[in-house]
PDB file of N, CA and C in Angstrom:
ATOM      1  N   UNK A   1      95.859  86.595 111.075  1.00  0.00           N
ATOM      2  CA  UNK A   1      94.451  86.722 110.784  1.00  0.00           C
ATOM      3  C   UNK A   1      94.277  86.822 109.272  1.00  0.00           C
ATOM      4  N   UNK A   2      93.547  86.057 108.731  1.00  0.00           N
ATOM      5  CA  UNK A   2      93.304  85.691 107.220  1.00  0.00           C
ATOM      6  C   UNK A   2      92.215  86.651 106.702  1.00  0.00           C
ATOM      7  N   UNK A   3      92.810  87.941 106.004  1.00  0.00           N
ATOM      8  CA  UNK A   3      92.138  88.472 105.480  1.00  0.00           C
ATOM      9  C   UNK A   3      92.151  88.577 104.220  1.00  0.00           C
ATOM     10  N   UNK A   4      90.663  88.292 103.375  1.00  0.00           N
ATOM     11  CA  UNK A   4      90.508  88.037 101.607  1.00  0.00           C
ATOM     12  C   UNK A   4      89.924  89.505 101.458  1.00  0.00           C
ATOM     13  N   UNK A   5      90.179  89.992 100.168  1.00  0.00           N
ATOM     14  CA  UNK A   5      89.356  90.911  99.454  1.00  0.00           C
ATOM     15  C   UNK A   5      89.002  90.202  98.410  1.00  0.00           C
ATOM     16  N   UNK A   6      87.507  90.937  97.997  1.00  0.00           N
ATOM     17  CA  UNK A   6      86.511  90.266  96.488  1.00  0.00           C
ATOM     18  C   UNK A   6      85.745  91.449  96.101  1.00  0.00           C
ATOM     19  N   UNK A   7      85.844  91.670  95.289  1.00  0.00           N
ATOM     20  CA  UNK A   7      84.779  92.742  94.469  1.00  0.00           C
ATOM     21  C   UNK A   7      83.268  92.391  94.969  1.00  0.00           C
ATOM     22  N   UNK A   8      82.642  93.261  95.783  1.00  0.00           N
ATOM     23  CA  UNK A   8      80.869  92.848  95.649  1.00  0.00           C
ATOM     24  C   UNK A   8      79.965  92.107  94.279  1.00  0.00           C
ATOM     25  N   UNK A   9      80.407  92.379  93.331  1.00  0.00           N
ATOM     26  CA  UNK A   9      80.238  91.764  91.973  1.00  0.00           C
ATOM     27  C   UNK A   9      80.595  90.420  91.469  1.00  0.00           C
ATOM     28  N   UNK A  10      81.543  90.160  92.618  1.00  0.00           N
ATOM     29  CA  UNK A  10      81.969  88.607  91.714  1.00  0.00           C
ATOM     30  C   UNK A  10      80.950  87.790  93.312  1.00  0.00           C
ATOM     31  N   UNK A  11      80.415  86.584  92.587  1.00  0.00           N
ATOM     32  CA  UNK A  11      79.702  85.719  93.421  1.00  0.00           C
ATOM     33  C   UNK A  11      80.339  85.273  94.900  1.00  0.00           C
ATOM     34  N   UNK A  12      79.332  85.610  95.864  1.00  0.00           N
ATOM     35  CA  UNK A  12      79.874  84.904  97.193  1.00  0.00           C
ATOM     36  C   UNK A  12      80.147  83.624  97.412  1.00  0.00           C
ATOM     37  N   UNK A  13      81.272  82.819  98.045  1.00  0.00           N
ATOM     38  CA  UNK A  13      81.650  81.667  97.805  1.00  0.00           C
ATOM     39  C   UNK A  13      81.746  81.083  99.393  1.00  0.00           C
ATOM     40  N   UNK A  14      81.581  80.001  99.887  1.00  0.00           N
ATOM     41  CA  UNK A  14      81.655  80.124 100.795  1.00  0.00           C
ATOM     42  C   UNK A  14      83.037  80.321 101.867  1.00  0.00           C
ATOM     43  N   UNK A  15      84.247  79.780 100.967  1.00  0.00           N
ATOM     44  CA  UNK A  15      85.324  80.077 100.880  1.00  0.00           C
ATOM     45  C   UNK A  15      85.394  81.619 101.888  1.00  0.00           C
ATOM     46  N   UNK A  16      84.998  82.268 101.085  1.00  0.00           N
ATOM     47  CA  UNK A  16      84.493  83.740 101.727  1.00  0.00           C
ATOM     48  C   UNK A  16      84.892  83.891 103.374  1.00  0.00           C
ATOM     49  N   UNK A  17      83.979  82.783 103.708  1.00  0.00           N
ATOM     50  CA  UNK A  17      83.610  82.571 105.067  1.00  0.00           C
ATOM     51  C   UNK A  17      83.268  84.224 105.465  1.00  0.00           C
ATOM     52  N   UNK A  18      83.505  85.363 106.979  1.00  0.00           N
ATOM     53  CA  UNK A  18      82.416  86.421 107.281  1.00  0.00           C
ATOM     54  C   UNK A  18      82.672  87.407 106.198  1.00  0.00           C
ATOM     55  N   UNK A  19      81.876  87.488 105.106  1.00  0.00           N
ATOM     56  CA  UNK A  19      81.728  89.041 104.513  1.00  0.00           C
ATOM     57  C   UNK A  19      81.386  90.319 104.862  1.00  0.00           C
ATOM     58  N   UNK A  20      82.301  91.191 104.976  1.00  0.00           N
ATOM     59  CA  UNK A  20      82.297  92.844 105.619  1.00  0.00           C
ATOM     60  C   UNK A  20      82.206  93.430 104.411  1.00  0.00           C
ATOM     61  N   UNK A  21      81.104  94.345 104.434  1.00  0.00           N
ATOM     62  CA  UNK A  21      81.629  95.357 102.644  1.00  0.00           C
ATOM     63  C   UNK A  21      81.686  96.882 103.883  1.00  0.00           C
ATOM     64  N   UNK A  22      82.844  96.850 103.128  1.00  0.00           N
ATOM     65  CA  UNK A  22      83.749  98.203 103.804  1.00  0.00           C
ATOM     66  C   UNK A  22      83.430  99.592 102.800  1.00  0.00           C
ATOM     67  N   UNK A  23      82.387  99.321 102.360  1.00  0.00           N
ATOM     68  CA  UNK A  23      81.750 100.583 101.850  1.00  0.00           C
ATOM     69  C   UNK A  23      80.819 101.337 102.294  1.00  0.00           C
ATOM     70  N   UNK A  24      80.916 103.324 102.344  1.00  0.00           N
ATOM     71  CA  UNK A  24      79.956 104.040 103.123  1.00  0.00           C
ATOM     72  C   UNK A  24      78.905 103.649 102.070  1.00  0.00           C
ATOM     73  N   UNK A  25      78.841 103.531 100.728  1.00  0.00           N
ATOM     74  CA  UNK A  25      77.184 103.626  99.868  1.00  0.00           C
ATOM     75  C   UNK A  25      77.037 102.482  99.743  1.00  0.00           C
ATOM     76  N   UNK A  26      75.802 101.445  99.890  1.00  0.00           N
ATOM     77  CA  UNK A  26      75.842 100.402  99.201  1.00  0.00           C
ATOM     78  C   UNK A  26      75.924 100.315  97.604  1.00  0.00           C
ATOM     79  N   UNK A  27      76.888  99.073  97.047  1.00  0.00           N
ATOM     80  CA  UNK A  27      76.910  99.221  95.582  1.00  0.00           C
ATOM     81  C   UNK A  27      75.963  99.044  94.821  1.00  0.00           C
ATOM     82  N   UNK A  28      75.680 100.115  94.179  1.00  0.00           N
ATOM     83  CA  UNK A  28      74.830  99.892  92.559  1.00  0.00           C
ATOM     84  C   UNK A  28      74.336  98.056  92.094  1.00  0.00           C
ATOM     85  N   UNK A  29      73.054  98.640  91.938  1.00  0.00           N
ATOM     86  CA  UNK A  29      72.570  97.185  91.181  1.00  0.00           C
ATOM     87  C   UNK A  29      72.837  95.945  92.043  1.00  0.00           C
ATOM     88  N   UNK A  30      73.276  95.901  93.145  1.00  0.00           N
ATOM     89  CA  UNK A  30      73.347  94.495  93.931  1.00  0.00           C
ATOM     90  C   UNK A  30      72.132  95.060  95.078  1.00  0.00           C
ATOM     91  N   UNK A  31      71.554  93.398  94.945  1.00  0.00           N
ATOM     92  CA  UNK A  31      70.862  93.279  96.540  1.00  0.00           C
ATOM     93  C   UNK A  31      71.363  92.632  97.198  1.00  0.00           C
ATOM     94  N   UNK A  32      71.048  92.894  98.088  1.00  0.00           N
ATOM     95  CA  UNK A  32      71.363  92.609  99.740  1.00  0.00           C
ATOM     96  C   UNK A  32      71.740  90.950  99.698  1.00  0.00           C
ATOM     97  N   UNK A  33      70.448  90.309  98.630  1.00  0.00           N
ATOM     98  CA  UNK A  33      70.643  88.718  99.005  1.00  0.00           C
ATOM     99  C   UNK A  33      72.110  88.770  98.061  1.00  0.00           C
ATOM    100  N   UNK A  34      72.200  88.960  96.729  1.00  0.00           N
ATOM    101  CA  UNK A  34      73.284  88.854  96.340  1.00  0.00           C
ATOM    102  C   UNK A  34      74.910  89.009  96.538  1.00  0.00           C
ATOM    103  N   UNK A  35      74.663  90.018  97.113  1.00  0.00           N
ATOM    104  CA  UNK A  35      75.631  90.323  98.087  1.00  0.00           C
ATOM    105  C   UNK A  35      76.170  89.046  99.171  1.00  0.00           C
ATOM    106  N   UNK A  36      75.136  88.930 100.077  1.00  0.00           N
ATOM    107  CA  UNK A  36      75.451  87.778 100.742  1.00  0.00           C
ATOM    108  C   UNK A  36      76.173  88.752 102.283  1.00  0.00           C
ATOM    109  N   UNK A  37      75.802  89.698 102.442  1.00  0.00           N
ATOM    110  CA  UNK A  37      77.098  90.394 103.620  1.00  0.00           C
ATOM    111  C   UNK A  37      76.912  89.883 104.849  1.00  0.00           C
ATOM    112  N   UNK A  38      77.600  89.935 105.519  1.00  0.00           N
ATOM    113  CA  UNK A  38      77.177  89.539 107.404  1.00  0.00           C
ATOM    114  C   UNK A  38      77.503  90.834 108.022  1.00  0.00           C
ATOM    115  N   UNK A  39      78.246  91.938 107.612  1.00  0.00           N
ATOM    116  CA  UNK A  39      78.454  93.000 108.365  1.00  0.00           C
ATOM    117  C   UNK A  39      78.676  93.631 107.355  1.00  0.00           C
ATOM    118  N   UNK A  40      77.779  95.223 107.099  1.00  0.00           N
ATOM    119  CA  UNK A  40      78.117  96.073 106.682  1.00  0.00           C
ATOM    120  C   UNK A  40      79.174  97.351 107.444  1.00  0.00           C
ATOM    121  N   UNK A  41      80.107  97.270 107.082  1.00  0.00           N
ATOM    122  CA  UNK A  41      80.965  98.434 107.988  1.00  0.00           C
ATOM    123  C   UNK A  41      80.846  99.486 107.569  1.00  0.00           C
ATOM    124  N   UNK A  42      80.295 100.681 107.180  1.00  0.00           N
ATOM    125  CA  UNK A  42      80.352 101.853 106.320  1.00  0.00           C
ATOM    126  C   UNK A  42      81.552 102.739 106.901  1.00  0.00           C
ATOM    127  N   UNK A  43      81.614 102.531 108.523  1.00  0.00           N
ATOM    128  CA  UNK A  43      82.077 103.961 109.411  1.00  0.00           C
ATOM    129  C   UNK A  43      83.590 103.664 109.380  1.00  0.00           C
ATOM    130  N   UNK A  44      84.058 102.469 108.818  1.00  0.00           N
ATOM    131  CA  UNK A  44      86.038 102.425 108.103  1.00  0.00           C
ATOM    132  C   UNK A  44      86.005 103.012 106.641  1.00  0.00           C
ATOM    133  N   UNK A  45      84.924 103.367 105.801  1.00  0.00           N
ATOM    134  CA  UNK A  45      85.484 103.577 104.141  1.00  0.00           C
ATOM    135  C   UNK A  45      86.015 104.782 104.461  1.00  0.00           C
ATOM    136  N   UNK A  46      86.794 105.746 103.943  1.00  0.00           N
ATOM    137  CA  UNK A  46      87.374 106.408 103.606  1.00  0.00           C
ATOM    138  C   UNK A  46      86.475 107.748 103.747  1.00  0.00           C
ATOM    139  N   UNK A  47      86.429 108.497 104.263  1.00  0.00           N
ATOM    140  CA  UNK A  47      85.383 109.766 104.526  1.00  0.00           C
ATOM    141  C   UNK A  47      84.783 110.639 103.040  1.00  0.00           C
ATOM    142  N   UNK A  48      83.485 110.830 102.958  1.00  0.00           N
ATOM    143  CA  UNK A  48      83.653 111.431 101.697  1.00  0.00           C
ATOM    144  C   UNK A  48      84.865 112.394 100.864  1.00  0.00           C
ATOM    145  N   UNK A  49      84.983 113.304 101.925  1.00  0.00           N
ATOM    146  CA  UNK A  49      86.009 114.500 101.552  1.00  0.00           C
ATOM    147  C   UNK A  49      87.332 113.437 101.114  1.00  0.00           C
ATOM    148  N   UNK A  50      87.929 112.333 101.570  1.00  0.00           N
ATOM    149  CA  UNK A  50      88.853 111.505 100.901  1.00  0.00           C
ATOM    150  C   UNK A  50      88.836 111.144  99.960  1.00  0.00           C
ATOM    151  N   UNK A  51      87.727 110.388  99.801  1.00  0.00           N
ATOM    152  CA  UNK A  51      87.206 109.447  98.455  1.00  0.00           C
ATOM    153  C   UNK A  51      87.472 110.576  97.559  1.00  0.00           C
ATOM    154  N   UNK A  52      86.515 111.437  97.183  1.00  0.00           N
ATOM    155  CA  UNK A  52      85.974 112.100  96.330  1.00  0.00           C
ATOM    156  C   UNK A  52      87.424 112.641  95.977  1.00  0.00           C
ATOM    157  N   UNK A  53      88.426 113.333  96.790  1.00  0.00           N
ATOM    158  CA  UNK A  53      89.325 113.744  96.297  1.00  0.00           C
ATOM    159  C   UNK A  53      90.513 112.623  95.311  1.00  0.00           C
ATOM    160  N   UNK A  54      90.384 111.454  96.101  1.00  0.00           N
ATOM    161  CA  UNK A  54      91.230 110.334  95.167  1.00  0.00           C
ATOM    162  C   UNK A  54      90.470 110.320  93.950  1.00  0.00           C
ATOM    163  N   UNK A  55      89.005 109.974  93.762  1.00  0.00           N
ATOM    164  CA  UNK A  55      87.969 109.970  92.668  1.00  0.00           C
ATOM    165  C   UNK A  55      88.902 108.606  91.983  1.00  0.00           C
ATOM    166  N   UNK A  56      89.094 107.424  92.343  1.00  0.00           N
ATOM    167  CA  UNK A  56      89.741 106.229  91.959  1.00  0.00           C
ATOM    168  C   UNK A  56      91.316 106.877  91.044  1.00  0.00           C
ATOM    169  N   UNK A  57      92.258 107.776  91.171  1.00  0.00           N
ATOM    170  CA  UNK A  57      93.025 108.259  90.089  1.00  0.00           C
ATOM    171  C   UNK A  57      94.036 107.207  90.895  1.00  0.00           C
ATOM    172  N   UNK A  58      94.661 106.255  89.847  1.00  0.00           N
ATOM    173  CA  UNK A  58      95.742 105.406  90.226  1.00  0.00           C
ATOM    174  C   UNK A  58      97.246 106.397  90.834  1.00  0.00           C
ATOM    175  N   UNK A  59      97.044 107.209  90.123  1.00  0.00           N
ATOM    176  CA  UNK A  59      98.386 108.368  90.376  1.00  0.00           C
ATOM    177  C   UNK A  59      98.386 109.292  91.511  1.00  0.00           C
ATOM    178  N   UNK A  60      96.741 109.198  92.135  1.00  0.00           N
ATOM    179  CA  UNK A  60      96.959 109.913  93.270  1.00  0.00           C
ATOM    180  C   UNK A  60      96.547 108.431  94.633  1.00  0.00           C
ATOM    181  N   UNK A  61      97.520 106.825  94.390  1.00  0.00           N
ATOM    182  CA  UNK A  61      97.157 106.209  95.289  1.00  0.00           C
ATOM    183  C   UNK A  61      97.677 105.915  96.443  1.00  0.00           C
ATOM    184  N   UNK A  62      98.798 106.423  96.231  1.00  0.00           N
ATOM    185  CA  UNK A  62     100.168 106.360  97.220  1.00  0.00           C
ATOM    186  C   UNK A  62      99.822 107.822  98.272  1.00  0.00           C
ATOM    187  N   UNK A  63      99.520 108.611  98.152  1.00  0.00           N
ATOM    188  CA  UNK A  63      99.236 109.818  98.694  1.00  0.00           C
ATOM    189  C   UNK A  63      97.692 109.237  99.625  1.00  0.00           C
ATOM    190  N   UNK A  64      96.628 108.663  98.868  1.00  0.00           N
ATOM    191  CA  UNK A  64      95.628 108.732  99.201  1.00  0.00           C
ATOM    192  C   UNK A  64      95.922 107.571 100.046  1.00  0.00           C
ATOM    193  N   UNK A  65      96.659 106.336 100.111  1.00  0.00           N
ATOM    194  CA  UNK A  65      97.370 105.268 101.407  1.00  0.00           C
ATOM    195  C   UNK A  65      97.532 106.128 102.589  1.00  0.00           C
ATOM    196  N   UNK A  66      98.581 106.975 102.573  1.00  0.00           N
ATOM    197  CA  UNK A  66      98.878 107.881 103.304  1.00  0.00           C
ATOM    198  C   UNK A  66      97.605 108.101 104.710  1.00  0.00           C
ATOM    199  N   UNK A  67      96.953 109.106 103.641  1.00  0.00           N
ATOM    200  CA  UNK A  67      95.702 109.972 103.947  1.00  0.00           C
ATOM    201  C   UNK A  67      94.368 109.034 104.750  1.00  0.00           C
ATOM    202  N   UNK A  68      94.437 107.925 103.928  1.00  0.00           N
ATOM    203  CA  UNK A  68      93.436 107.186 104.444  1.00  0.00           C
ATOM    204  C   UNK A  68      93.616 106.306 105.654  1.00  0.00           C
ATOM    205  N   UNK A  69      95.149 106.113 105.598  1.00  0.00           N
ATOM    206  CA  UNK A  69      95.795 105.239 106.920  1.00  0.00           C
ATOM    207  C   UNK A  69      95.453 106.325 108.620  1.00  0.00           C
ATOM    208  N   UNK A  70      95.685 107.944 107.956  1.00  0.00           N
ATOM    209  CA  UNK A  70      95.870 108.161 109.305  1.00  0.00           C
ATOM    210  C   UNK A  70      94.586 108.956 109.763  1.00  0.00           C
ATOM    211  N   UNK A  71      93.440 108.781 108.556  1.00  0.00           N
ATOM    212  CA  UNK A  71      91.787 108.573 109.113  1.00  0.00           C
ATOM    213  C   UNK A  71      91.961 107.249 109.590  1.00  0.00           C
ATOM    214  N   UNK A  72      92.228 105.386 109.158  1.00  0.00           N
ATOM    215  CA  UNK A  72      91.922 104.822 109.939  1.00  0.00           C
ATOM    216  C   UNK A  72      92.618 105.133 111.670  1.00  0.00           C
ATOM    217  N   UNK A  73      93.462 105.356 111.767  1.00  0.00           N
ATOM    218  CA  UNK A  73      94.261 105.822 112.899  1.00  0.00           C
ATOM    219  C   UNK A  73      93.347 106.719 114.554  1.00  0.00           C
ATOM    220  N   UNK A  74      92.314 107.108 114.163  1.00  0.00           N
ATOM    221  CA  UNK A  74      91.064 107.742 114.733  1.00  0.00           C
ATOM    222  C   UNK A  74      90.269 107.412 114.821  1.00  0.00           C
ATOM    223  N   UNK A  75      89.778 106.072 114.227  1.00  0.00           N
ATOM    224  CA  UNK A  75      88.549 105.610 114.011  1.00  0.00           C
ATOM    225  C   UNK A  75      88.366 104.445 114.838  1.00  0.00           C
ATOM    226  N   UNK A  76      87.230 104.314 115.304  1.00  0.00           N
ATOM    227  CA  UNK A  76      87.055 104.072 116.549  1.00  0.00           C
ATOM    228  C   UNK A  76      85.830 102.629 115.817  1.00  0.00           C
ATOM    229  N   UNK A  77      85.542 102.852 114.782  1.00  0.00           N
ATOM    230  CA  UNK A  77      85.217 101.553 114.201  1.00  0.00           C
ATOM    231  C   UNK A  77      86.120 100.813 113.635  1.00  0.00           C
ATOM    232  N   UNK A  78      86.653 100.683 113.545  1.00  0.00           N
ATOM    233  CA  UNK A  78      88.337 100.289 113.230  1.00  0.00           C
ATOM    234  C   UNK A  78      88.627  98.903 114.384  1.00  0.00           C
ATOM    235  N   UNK A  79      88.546  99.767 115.887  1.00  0.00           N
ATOM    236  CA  UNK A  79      88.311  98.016 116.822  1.00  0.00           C
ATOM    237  C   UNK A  79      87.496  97.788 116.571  1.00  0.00           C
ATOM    238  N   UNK A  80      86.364  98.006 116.553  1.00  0.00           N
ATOM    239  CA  UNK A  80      85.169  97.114 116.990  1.00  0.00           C
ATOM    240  C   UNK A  80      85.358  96.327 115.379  1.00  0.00           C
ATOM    241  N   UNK A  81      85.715  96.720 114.072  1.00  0.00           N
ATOM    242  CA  UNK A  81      86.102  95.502 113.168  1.00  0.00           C
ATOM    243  C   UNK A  81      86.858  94.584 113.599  1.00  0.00           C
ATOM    244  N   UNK A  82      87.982  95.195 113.771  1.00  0.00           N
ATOM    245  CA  UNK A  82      89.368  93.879 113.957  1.00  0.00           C
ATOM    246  C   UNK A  82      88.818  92.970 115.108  1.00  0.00           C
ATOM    247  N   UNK A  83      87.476  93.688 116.080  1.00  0.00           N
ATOM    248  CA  UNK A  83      87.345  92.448 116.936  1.00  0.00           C
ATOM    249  C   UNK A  83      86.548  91.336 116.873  1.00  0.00           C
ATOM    250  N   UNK A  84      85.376  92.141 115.532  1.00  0.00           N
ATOM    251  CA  UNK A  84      84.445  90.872 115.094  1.00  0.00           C
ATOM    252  C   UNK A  84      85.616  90.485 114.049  1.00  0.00           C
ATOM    253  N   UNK A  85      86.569  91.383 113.017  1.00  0.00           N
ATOM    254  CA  UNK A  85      87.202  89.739 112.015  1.00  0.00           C
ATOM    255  C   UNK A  85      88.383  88.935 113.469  1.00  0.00           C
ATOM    256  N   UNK A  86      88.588  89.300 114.234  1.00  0.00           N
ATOM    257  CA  UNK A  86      89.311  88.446 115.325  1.00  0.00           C
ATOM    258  C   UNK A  86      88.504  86.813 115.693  1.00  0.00           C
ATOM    259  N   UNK A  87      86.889  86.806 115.765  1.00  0.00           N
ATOM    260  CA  UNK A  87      86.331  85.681 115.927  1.00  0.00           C
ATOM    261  C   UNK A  87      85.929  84.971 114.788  1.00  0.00           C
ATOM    262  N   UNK A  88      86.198  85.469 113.888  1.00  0.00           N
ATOM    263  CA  UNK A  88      86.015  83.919 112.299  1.00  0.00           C
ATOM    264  C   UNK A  88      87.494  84.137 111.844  1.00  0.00           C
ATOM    265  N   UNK A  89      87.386  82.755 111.634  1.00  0.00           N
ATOM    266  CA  UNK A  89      88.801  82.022 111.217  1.00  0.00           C
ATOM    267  C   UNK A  89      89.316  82.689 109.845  1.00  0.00           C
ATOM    268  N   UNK A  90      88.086  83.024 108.895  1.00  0.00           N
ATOM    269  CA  UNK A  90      88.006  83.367 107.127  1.00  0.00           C
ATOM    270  C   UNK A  90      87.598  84.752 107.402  1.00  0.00           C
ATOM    271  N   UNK A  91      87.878  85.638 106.808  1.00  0.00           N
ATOM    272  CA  UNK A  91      86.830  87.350 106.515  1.00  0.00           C
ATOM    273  C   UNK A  91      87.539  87.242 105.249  1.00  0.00           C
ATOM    274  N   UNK A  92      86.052  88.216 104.576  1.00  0.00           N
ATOM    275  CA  UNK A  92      86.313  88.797 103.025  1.00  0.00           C
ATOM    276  C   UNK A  92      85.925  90.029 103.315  1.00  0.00           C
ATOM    277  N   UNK A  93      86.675  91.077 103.146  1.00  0.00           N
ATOM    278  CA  UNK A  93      86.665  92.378 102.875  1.00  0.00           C
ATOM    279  C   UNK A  93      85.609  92.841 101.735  1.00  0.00           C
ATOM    280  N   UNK A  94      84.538  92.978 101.544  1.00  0.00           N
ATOM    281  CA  UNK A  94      84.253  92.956 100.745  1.00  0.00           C
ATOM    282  C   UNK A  94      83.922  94.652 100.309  1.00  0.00           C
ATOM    283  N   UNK A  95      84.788  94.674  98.702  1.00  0.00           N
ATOM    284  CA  UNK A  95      84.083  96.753  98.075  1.00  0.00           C
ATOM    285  C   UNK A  95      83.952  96.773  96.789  1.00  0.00           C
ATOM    286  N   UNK A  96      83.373  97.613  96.430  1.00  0.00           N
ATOM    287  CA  UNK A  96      82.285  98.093  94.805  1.00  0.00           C
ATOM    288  C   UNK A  96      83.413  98.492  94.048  1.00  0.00           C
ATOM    289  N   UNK A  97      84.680  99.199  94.018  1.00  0.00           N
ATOM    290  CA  UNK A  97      85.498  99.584  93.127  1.00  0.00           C
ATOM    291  C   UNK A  97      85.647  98.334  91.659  1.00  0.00           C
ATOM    292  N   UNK A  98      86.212  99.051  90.649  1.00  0.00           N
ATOM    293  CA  UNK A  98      86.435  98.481  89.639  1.00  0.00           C
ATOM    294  C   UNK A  98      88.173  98.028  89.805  1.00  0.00           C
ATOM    295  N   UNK A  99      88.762  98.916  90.121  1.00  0.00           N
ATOM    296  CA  UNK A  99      89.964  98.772  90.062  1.00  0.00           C
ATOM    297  C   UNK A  99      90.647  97.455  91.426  1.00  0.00           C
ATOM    298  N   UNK A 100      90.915  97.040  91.240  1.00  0.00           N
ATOM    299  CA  UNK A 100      91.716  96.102  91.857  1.00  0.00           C
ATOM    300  C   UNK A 100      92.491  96.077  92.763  1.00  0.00           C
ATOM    301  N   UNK A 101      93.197  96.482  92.051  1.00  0.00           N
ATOM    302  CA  UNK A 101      95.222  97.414  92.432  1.00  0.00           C
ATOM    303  C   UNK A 101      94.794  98.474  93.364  1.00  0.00           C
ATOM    304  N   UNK A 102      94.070  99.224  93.323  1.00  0.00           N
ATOM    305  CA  UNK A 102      93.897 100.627  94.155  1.00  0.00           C
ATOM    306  C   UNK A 102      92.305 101.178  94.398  1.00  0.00           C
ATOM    307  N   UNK A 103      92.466 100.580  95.499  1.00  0.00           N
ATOM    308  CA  UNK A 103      91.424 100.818  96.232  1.00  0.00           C
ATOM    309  C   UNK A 103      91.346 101.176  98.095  1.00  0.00           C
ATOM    310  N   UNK A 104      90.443 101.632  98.086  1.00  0.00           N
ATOM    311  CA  UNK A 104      90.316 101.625  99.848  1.00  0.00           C
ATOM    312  C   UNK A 104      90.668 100.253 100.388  1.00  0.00           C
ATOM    313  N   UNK A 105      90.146  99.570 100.046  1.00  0.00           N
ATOM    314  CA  UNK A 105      89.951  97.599 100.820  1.00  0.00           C
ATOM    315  C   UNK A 105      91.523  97.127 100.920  1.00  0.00           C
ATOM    316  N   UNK A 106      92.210  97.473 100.078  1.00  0.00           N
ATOM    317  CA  UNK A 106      93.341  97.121 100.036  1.00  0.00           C
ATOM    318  C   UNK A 106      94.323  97.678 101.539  1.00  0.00           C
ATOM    319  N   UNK A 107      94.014  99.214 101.203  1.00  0.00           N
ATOM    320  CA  UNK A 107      94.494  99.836 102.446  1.00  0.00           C
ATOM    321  C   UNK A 107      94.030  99.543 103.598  1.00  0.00           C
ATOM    322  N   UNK A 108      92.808  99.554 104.111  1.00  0.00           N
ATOM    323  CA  UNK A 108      92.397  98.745 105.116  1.00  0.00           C
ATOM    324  C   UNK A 108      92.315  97.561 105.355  1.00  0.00           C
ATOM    325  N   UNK A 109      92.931  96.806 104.512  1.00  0.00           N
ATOM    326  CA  UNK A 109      93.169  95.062 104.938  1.00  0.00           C
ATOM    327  C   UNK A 109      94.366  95.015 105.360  1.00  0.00           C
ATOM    328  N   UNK A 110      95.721  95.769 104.938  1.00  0.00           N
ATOM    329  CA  UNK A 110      97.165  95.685 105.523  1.00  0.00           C
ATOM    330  C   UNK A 110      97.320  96.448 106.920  1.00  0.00           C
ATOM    331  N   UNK A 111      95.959  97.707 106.812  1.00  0.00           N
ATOM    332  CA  UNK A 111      95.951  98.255 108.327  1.00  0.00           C
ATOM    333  C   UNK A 111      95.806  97.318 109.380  1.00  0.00           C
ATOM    334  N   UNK A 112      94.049  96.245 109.181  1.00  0.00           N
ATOM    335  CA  UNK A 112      94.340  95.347 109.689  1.00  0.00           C
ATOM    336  C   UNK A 112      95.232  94.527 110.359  1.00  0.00           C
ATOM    337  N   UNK A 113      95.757  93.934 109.516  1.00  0.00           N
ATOM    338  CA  UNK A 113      96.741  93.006 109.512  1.00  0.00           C
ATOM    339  C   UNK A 113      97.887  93.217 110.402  1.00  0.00           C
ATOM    340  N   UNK A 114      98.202  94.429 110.371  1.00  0.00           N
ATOM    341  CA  UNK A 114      99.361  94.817 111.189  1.00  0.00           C
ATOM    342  C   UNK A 114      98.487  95.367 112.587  1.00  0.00           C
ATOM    343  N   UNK A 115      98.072  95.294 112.899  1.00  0.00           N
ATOM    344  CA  UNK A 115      97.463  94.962 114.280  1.00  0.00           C
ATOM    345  C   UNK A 115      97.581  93.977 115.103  1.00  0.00           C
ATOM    346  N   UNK A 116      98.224  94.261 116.406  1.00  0.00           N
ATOM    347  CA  UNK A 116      98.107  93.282 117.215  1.00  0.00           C
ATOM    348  C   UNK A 116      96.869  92.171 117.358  1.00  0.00           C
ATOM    349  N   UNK A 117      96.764  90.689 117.141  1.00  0.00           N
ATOM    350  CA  UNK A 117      95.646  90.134 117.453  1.00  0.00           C
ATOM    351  C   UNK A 117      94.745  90.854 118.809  1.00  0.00           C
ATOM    352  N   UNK A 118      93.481  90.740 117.767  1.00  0.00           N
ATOM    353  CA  UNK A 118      92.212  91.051 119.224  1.00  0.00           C
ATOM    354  C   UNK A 118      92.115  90.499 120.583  1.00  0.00           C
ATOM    355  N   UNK A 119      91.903  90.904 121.544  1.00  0.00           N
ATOM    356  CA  UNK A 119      91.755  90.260 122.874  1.00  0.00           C
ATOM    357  C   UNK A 119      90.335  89.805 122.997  1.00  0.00           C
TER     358      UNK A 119
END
């Protein structure tokens, strides 16, 4: 299952094909059209009490993988994603972070991935 990540900030392409922004807040300064989303997922980002404690620190990202893997592990929006990205061929993960390298999207795209295909 072909999963892309893209910053909400860089232009939707169609390439893209279904855009999910896997964020609980919507991002700053984008609208909705710009964006371009087909599914907002809020109920996979990372729980406040998580986030806030990583607060993006590259040094606490390996810990916060950890932490955030075994909230997705409970989460019960978690199938109902993998079963809508199971019916388009393309998904873009789409989240607001600056950083690249370390982010939530990252961690939840390899959770993904290692999932048995959807039924």
């Amino acid at each position: 299952m072909p999963i892309l990540l893209k910053r909400v900030y860089e232009p939707a392409e169609p390439a893209d094909g279904y855009r999910v922004l896997v964020d609980r807040l919507w991002p700053r300064g984008v609208s909705k059209a710009r964006a371009a989303i087909d599914l907002w997922a809020k109920d996979v980002a990372p729980t406040p009490a998580l986030r806030e404690w990583f607060n993006h620190e590259p040094e606490r990202f390996a810990e916060f993988r950890v932490r955030y893997r075994a909230e997705l592990e409970h989460n019960g929006a978690v199938d109902d994603l993998h079963a809508v990205i199971g019916e388009h061929p393309e998904t873009t993960l789409v989240y607001a972070a600056h950083d690249e390298a370390h982010n939530h999207a990252i961690v939840l795209a390899d959770y993904l991935r290692e999932l048995p295909p959807a039924v």
